[in-house]
PDB file of N, CA and C in Angstrom:
ATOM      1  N   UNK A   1      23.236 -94.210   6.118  1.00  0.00           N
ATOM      2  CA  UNK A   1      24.532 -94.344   6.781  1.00  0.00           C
ATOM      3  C   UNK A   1      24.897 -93.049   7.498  1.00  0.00           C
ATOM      4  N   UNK A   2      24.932 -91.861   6.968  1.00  0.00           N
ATOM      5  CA  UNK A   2      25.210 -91.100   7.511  1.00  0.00           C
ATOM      6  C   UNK A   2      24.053 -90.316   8.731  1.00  0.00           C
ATOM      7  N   UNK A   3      22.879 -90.612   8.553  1.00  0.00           N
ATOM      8  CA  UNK A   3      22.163 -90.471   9.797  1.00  0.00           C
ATOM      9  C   UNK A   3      22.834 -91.478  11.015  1.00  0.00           C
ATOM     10  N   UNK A   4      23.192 -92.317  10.497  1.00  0.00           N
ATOM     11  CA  UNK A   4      23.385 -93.427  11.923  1.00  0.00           C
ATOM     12  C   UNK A   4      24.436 -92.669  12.355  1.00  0.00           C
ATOM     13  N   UNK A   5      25.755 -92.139  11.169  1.00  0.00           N
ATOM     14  CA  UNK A   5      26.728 -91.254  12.489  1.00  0.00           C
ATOM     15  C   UNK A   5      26.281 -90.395  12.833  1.00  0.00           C
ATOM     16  N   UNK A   6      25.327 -89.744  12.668  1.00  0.00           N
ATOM     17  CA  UNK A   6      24.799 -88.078  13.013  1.00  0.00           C
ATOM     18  C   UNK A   6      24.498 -88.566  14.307  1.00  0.00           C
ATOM     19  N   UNK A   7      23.400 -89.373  14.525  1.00  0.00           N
ATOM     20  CA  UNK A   7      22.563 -90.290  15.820  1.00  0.00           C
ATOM     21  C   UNK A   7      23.763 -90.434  16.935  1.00  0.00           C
ATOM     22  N   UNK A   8      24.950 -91.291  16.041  1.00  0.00           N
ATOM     23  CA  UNK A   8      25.977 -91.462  17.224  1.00  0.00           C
ATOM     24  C   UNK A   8      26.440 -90.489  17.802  1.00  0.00           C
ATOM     25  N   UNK A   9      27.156 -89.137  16.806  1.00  0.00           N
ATOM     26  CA  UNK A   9      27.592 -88.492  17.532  1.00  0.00           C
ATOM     27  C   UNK A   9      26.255 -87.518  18.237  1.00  0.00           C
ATOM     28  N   UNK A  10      25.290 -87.399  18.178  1.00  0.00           N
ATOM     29  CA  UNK A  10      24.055 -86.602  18.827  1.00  0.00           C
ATOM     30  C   UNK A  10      24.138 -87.317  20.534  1.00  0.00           C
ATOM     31  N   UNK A  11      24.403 -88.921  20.476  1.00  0.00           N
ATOM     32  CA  UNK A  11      24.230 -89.815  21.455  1.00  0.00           C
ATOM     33  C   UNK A  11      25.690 -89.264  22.053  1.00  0.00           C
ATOM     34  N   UNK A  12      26.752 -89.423  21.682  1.00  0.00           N
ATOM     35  CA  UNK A  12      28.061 -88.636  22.305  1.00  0.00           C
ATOM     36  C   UNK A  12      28.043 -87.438  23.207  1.00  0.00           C
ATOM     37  N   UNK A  13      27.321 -86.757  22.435  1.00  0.00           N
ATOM     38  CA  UNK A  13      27.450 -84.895  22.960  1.00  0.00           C
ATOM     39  C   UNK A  13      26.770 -85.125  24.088  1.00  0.00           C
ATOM     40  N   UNK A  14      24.895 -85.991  24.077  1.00  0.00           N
ATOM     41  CA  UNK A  14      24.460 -86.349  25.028  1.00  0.00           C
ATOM     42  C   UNK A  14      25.166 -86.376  26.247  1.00  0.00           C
ATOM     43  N   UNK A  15      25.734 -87.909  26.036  1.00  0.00           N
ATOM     44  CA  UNK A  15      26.324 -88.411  27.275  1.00  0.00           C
ATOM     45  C   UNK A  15      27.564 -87.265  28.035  1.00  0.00           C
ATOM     46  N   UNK A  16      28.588 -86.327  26.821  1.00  0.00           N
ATOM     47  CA  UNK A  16      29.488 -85.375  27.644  1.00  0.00           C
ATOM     48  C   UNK A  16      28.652 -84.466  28.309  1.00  0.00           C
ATOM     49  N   UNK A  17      27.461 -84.181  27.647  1.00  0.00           N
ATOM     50  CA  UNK A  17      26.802 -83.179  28.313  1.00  0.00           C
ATOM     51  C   UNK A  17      25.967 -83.824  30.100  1.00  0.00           C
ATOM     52  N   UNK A  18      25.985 -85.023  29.925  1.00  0.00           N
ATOM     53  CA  UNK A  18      25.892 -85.781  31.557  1.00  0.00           C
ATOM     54  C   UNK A  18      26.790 -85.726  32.065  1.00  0.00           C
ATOM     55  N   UNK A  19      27.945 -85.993  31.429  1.00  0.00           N
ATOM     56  CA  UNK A  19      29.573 -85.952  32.327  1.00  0.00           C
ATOM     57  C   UNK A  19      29.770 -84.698  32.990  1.00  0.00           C
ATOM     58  N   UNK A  20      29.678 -83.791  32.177  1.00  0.00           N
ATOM     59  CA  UNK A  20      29.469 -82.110  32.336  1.00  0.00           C
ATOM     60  C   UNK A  20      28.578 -81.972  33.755  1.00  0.00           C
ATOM     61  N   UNK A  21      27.612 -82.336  33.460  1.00  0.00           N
ATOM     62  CA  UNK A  21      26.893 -81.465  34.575  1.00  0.00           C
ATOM     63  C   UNK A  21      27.017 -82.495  35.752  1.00  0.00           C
ATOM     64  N   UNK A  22      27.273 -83.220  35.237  1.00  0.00           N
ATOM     65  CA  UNK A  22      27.077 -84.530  36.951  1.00  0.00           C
ATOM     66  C   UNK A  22      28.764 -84.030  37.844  1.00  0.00           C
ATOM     67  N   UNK A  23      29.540 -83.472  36.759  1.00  0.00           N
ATOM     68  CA  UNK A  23      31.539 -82.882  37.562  1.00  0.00           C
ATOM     69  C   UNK A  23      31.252 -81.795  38.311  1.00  0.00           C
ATOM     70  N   UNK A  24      29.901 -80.891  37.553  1.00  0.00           N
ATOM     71  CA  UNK A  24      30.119 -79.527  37.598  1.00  0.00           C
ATOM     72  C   UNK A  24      28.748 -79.605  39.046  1.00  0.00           C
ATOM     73  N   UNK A  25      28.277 -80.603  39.621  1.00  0.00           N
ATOM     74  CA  UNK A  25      27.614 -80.913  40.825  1.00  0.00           C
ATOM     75  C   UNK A  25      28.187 -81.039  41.824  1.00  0.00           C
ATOM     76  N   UNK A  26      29.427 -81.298  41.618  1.00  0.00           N
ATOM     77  CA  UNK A  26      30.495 -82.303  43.099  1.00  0.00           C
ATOM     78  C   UNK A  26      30.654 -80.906  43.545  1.00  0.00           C
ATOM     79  N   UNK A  27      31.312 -80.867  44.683  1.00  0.00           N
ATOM     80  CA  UNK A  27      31.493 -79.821  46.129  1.00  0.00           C
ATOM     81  C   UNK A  27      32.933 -79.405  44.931  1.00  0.00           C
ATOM     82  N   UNK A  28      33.610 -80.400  44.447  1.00  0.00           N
ATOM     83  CA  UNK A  28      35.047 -79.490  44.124  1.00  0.00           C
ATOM     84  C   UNK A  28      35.150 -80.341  42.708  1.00  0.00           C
ATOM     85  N   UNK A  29      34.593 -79.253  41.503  1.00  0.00           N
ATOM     86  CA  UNK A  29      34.950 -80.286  40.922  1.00  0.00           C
ATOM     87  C   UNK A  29      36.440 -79.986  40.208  1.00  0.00           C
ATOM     88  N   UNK A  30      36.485 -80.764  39.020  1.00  0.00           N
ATOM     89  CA  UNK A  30      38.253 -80.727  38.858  1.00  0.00           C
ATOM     90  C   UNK A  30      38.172 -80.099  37.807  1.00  0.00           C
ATOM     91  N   UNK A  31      39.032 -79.203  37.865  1.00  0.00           N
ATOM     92  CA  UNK A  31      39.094 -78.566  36.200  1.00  0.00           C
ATOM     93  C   UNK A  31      39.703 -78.898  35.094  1.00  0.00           C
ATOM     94  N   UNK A  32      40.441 -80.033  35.317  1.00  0.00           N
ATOM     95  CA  UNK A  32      40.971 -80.280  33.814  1.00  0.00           C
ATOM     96  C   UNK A  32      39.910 -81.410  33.308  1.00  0.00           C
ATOM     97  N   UNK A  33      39.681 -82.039  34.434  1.00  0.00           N
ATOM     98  CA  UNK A  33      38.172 -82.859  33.798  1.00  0.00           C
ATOM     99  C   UNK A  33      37.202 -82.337  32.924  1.00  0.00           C
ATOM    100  N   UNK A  34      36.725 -81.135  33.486  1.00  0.00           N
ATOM    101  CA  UNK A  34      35.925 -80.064  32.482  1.00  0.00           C
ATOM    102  C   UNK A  34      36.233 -79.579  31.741  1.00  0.00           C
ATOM    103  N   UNK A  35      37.598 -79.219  31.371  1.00  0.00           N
ATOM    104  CA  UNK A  35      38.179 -78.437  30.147  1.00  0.00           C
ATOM    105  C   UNK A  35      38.296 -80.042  29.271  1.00  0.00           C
ATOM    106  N   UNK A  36      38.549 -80.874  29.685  1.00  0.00           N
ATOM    107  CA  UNK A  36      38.752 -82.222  28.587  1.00  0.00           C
ATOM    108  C   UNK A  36      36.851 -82.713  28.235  1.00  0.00           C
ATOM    109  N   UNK A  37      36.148 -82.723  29.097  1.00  0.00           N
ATOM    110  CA  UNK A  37      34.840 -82.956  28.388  1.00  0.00           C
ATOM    111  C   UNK A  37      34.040 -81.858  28.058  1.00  0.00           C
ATOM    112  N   UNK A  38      34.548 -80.359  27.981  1.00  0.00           N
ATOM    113  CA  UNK A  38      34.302 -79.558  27.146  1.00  0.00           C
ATOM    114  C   UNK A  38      34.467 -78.987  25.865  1.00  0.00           C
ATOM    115  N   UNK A  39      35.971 -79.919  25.773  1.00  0.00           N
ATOM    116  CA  UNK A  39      36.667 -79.948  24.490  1.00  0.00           C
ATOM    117  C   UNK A  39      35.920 -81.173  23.384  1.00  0.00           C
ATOM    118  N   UNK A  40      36.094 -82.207  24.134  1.00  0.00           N
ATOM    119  CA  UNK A  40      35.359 -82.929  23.067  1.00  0.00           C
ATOM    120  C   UNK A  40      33.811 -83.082  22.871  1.00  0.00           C
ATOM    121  N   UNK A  41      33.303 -82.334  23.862  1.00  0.00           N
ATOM    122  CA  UNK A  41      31.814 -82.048  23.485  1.00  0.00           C
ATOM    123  C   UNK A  41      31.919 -80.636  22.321  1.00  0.00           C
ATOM    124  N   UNK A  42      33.065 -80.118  22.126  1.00  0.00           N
ATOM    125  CA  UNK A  42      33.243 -79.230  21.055  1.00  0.00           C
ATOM    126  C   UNK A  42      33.114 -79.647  19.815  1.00  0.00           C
ATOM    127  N   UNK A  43      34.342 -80.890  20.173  1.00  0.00           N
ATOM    128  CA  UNK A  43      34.905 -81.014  18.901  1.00  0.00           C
ATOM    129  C   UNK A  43      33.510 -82.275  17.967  1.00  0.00           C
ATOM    130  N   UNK A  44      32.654 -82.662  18.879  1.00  0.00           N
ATOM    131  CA  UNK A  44      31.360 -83.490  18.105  1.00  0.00           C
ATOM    132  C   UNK A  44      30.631 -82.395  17.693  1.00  0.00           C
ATOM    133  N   UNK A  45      30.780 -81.483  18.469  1.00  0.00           N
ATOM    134  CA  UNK A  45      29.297 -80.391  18.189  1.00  0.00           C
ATOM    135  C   UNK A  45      30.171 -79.939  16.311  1.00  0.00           C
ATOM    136  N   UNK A  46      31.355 -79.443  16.209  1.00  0.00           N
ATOM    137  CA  UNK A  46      32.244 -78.919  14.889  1.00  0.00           C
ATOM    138  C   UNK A  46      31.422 -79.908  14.083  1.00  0.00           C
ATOM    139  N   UNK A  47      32.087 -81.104  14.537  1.00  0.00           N
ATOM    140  CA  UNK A  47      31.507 -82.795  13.424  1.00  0.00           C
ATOM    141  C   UNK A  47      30.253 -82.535  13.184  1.00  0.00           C
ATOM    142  N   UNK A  48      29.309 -82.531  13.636  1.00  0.00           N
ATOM    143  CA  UNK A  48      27.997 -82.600  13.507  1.00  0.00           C
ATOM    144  C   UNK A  48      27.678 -80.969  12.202  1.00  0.00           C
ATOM    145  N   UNK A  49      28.285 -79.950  12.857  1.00  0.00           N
ATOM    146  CA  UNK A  49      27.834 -78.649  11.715  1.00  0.00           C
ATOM    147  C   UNK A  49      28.095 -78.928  10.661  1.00  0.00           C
ATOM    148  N   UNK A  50      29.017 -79.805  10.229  1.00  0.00           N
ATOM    149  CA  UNK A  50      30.146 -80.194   9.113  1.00  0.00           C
ATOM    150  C   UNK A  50      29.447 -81.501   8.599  1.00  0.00           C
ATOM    151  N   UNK A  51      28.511 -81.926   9.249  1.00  0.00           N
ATOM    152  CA  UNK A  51      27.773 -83.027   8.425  1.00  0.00           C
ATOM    153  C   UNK A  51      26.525 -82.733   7.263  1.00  0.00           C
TER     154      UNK A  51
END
């Protein structure tokens, strides 16, 4: 059980870390967009040390 949440949130951080770099590509990207999917690519990465 608890591998399957580890997996999920591993699959989470993944995908912010696509969100991340695909914002941080655009000509302008937006900054509160990046401060909000930098935050919660934080706050999985905390979850995950804590597992």
């Amino acid at each position: 059980m608890a591998s399957s949440h580890v997996n999920a949130l591993q699959s989470k951080h993944a995908g912010l870390e696509a969100q991340l770099r695909e914002e941080m590509s655009r000509p302008a990207p937006d900054a509160r967009t990046l401060q909000d999917l930098k935050k919660r690519k934080l706050r999985i990465k905390e979850e995950l040390a804590s597992s």
